[in-house]
Protein backbone atom coordinates (compact mmCIF):
# COMPACT_ATOMS: atom_id res chain seq x y z
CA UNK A 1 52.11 -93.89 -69.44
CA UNK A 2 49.38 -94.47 -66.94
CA UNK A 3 48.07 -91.19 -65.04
CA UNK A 4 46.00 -90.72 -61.88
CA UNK A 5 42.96 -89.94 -64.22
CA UNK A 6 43.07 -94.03 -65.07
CA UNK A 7 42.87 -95.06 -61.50
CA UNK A 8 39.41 -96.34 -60.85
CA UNK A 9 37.68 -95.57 -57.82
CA UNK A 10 38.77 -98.14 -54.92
CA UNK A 11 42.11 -98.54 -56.21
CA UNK A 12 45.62 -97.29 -54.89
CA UNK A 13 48.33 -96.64 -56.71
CA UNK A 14 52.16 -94.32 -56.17
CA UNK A 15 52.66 -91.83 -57.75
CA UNK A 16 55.89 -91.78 -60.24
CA UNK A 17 56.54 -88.50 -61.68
CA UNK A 18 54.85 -85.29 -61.73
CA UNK A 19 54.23 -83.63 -64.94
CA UNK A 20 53.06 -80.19 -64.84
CA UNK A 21 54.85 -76.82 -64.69
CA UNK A 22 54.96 -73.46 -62.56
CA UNK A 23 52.39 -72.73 -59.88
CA UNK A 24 49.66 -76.18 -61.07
CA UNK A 25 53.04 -78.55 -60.49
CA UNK A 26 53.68 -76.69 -56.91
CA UNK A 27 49.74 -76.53 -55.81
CA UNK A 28 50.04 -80.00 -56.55
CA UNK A 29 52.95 -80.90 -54.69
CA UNK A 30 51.55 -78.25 -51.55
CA UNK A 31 48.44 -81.10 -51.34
CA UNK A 32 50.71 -83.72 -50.91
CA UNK A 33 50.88 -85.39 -53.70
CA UNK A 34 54.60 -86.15 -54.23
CA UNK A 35 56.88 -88.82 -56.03
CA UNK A 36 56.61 -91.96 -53.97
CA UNK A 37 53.22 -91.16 -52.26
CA UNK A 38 50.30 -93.89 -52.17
CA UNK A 39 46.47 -92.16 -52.96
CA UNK A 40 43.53 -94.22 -52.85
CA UNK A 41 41.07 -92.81 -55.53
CA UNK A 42 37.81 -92.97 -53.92
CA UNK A 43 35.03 -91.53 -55.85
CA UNK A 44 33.81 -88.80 -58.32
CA UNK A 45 31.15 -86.03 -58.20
CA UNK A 46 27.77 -87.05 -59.89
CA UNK A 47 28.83 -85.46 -63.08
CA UNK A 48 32.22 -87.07 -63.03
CA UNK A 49 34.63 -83.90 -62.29
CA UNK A 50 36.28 -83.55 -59.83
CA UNK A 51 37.12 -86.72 -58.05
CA UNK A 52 37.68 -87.47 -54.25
CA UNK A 53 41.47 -89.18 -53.75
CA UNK A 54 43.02 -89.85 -50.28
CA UNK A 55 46.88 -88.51 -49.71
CA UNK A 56 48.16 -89.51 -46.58
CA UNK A 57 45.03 -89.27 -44.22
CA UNK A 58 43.34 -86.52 -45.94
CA UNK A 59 40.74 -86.32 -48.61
CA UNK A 60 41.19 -83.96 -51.33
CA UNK A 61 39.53 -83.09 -54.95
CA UNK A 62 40.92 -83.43 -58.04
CA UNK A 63 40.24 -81.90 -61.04
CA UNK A 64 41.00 -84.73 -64.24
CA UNK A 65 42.53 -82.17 -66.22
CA UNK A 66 44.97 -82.01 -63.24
CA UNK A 67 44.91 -85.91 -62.50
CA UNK A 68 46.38 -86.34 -66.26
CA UNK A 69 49.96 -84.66 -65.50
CA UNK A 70 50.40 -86.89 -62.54
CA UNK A 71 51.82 -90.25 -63.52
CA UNK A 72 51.42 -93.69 -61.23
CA UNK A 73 52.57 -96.97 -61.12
């Protein structure tokens, strides 16, 4: 199963399937970040965590604990 964490920066990929539960699956979902969408992963913070990704047109942060429950293609 390849995850959003495995995306390396400058690469798209859709997002398949959404794996956490309760209120982190929903905050998720809220950002934008659904089954079907593209995200472009574009960078991470100097120490690695959390890392910039592009949904849509807008740039958000992702923590990788939180990148791990979302699965891509």
């Amino acid at each position: 199963m390849k995850t959003l964490k495995d995306v390396k920066a400058g690469e798209t990929a859709v997002i398949k399937k959404l794996h956490g539960e309760g209120a982190l699956k929903y905050r998720i979902m809220d950002m934008g970040i659904n089954e079907g969408t593209q995200v472009l992963v574009k960078k991470s913070a100097p120490l690695g965590d959390p890392v910039k990704v592009r949904v849509r047109e807008c740039d958000i942060f992702l923590r990788k604990s939180d990148m791990k429950k979302i699965e891509v293609e």
